[in-house]
Protein backbone atom coordinates (compact mmCIF):
# COMPACT_ATOMS: atom_id res chain seq x y z
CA UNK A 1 -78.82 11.55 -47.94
CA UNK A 2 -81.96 13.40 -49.28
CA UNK A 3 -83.67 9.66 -49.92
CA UNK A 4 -82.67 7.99 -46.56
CA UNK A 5 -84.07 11.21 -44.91
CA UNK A 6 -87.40 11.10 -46.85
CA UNK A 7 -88.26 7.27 -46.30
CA UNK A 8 -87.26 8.50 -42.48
CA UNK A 9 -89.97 10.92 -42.73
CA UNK A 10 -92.53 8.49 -44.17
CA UNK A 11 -92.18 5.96 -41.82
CA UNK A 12 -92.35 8.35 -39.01
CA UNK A 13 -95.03 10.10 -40.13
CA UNK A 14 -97.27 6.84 -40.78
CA UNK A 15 -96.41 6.13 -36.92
CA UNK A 16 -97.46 9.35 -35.95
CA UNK A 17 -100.49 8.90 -37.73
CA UNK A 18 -101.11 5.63 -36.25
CA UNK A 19 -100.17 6.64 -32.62
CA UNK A 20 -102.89 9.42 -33.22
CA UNK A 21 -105.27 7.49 -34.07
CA UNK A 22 -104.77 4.66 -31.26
CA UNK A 23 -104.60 7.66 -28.33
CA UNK A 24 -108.10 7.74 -26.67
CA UNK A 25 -110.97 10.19 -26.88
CA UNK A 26 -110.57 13.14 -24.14
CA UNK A 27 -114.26 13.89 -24.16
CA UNK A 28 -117.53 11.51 -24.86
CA UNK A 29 -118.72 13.14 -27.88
CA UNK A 30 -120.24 16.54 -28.68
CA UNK A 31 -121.90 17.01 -25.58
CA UNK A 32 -118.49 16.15 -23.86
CA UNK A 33 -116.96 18.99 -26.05
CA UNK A 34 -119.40 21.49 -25.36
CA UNK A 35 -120.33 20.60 -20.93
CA UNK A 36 -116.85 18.80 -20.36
CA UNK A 37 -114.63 22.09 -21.79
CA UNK A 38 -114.78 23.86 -18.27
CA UNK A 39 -114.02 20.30 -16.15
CA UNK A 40 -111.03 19.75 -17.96
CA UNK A 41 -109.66 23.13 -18.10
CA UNK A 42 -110.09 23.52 -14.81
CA UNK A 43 -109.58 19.36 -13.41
CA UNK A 44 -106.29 18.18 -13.41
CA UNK A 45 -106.15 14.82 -14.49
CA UNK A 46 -103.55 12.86 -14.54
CA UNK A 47 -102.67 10.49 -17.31
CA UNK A 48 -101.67 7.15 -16.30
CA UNK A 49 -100.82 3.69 -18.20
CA UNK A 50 -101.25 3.17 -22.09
CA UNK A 51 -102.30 6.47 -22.75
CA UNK A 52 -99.22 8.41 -21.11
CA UNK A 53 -97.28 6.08 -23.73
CA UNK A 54 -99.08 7.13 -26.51
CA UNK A 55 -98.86 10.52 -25.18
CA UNK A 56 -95.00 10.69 -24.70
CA UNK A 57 -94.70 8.67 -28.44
CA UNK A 58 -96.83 11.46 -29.70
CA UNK A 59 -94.37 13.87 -28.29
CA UNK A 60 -91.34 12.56 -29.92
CA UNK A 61 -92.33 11.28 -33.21
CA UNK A 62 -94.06 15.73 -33.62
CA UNK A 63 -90.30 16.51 -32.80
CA UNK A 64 -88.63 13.82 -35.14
CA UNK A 65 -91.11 14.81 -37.86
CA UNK A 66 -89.85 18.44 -37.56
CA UNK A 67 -85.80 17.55 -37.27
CA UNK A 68 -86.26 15.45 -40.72
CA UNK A 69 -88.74 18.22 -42.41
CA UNK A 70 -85.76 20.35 -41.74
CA UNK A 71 -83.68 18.45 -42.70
CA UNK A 72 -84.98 17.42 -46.00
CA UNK A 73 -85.49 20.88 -46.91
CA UNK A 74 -82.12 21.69 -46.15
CA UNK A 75 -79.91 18.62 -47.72
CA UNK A 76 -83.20 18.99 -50.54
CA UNK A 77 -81.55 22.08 -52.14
């Protein structure tokens, strides 16, 4: 149990890693960081297409990588 849950973990956590790195930049640069922190704290925008994928697959491989940290901890001892 303790190995199928750790080659769990490493595959999900090289497609976190991966999904990461594929999501796209939320500001252009570091003058987007420092003159675009006010528009999008206070601009909705909506995220639409590819990136609410990536978003959503973000979402849900953070959880998964939690459930099977747990877990391997747990079923480690």
């Amino acid at each position: 149990m303790h190995t199928l849950i750790l080659v769990l973990l490493v595959i999900v956590s090289i497609a976190l890693i991966a999904v990461v790195l594929l999501q796209s930049g939320k500001s252009g640069g570091l003058s987007g960081a420092i003159s675009g922190g006010a528009e999008q704290l206070f601009g909705k925008q909506k995220v639409r297409g590819i990136d609410l994928v990536f978003h959503r697959l973000t979402v849900v491989l953070s959880v998964l990588f939690f459930v099977l940290t747990i877990a391997l901890s747990y079923f480690g001892l």
